[in-house]
N, C-alpha and C. Protein backbone atom coordinates (compact mmCIF):
# COMPACT_ATOMS: atom_id res chain seq x y z
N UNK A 1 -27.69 16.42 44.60
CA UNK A 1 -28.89 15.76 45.07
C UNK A 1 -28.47 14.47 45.79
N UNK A 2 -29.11 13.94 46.81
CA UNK A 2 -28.93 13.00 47.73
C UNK A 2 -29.60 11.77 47.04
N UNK A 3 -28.95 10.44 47.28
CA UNK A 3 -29.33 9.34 46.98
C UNK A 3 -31.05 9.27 47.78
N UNK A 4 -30.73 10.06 48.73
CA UNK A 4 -32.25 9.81 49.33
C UNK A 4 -33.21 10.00 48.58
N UNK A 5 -33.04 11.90 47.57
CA UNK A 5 -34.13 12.07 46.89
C UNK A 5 -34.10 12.22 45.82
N UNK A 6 -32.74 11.30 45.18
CA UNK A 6 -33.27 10.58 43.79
C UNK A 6 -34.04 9.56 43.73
N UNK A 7 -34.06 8.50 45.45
CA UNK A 7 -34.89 7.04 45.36
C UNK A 7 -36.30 7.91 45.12
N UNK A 8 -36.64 9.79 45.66
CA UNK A 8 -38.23 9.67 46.10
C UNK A 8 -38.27 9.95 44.77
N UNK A 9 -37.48 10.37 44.23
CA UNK A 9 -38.48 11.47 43.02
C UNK A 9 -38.29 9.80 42.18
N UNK A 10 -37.82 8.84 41.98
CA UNK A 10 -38.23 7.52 40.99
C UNK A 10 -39.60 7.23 41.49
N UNK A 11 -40.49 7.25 42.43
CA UNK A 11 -41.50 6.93 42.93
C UNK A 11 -42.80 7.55 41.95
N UNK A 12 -44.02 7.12 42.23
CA UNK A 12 -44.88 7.50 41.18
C UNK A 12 -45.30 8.70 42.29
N UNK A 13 -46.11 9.30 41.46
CA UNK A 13 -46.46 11.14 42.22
C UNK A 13 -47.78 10.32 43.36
N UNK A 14 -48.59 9.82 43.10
CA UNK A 14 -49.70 9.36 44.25
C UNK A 14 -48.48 8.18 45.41
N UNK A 15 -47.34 8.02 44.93
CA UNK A 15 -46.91 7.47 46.12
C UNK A 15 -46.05 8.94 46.57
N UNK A 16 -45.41 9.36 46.22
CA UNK A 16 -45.33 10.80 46.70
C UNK A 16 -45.86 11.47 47.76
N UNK A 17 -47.18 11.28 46.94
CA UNK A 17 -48.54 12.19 47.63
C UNK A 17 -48.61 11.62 49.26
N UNK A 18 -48.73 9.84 49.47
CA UNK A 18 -48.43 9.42 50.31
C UNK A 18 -47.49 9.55 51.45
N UNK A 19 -46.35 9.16 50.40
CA UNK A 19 -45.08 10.27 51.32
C UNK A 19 -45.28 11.46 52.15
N UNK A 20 -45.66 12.20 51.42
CA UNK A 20 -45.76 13.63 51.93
C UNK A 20 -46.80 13.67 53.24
N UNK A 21 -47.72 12.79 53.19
CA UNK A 21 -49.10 12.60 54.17
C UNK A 21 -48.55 12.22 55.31
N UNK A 22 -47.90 11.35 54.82
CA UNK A 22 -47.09 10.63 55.66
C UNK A 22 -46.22 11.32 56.74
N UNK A 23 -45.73 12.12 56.21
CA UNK A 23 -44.49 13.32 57.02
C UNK A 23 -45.42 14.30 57.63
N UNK A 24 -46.35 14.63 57.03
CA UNK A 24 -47.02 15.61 57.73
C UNK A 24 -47.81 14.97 58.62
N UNK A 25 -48.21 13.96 58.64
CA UNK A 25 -48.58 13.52 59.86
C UNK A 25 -47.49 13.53 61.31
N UNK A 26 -46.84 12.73 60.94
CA UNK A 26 -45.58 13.27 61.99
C UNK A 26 -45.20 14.39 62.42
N UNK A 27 -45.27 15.13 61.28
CA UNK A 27 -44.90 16.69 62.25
C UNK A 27 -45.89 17.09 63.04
N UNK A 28 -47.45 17.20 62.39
CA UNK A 28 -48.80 17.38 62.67
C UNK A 28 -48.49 16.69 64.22
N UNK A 29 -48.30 15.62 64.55
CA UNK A 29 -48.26 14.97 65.94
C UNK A 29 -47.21 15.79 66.97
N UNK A 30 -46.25 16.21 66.44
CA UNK A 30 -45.42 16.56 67.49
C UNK A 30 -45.82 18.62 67.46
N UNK A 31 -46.39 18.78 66.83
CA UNK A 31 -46.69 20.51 66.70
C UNK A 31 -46.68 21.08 67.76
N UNK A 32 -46.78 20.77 69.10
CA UNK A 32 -46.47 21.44 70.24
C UNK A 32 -45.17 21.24 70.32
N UNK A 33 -43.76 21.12 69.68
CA UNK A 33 -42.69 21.80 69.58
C UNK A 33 -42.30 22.26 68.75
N UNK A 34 -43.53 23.03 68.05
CA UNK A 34 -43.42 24.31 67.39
C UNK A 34 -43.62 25.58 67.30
N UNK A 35 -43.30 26.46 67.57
CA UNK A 35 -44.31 28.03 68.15
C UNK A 35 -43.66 28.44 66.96
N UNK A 36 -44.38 29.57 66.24
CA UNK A 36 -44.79 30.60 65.73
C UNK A 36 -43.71 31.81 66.16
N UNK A 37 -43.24 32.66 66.10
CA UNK A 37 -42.49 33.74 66.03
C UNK A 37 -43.72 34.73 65.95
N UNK A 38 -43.41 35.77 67.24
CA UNK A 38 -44.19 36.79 67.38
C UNK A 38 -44.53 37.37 66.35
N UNK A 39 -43.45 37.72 65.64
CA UNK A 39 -43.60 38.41 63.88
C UNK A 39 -44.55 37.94 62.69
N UNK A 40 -44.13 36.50 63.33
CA UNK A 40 -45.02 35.80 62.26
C UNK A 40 -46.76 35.45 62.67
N UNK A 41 -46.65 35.73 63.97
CA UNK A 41 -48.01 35.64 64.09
C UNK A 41 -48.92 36.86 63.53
N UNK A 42 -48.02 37.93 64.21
CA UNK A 42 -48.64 39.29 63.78
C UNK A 42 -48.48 39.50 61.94
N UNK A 43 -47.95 38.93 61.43
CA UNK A 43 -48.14 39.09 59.80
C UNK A 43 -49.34 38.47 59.54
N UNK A 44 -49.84 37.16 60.22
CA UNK A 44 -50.86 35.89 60.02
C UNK A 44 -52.02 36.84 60.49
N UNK A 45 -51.72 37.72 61.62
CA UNK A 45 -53.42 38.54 61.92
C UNK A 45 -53.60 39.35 61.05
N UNK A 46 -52.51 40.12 60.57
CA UNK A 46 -52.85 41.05 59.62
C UNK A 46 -53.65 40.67 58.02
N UNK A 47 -52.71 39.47 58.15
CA UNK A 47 -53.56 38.92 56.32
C UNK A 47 -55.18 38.58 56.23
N UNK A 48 -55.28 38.23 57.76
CA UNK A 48 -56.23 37.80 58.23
C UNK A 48 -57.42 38.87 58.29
N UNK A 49 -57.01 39.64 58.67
CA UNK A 49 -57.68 40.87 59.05
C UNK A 49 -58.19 41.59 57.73
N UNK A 50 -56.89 41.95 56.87
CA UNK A 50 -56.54 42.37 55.85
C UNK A 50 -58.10 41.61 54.11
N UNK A 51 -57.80 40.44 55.00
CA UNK A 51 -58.59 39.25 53.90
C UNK A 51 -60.43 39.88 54.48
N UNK A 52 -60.46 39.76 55.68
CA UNK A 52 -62.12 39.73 56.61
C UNK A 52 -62.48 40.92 55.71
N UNK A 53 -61.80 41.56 55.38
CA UNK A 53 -62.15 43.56 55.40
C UNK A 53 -62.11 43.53 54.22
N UNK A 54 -61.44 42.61 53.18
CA UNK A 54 -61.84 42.73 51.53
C UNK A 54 -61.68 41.72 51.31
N UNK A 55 -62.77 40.48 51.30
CA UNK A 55 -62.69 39.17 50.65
C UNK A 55 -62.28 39.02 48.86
N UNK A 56 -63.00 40.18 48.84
CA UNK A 56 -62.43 40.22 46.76
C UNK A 56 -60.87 40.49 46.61
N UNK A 57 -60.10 41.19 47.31
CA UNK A 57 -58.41 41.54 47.13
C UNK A 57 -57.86 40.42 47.21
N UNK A 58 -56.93 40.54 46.47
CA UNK A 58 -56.52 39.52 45.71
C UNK A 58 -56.85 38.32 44.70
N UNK A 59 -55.75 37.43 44.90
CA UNK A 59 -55.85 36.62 43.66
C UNK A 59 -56.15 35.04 43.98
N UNK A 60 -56.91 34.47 43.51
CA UNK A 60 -57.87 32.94 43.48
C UNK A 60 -56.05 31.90 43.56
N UNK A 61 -56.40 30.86 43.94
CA UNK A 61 -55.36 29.96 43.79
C UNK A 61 -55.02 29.46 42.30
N UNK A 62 -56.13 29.40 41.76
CA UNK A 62 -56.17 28.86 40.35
C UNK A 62 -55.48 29.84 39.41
N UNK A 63 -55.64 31.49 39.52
CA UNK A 63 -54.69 32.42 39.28
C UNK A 63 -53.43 32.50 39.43
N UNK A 64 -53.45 32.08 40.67
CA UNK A 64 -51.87 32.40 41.35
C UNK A 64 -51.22 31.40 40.40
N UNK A 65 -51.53 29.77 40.78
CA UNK A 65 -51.08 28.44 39.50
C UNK A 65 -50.98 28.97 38.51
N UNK A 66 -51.43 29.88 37.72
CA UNK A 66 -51.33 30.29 36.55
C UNK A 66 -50.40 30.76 36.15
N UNK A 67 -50.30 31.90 36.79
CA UNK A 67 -49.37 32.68 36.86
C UNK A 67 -47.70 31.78 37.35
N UNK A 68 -47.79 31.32 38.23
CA UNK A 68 -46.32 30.21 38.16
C UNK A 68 -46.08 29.55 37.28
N UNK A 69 -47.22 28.67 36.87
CA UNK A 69 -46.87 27.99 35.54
C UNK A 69 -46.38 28.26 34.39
N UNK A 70 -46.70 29.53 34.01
CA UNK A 70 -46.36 31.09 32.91
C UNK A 70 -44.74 30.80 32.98
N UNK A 71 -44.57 30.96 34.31
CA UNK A 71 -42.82 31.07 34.51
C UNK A 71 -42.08 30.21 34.22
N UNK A 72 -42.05 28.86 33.43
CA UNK A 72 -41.85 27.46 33.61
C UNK A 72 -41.89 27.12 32.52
């Protein structure tokens, strides 16, 4: 682990949270030098598609958390 992200992880989690806002803003700003991979777009229509055509399939976020947390 890097001195860098032993200083973040000493930080409290809402300055974290900040952090993280923080970075994603920056990337968020420069996103037009980012494209998507043909592949990956066409996986993104399909889930998409996949989701429109059965809103009930699958599993809630609060499930999914669950289920990770289980593992831990």
């Amino acid at each position: 682990m890097t001195h860098m992200m032993r200083d973040i992880l000493r930080l409290s989690i809402p300055e974290r949270i900040l952090m993280v806002e923080a970075i994603w803003d920056s990337i968020e700003e420069k996103d037009e030098q980012f494209e998507l991979s043909t592949e990956t777009k066409q996986l993104l229509d399909e889930r998409l598609e996949a989701h429109i055509n059965n809103p009930g399939e699958g599993s809630s976020w609060n499930d999914v958390k669950a289920r990770i947390k289980k593992q831990f």
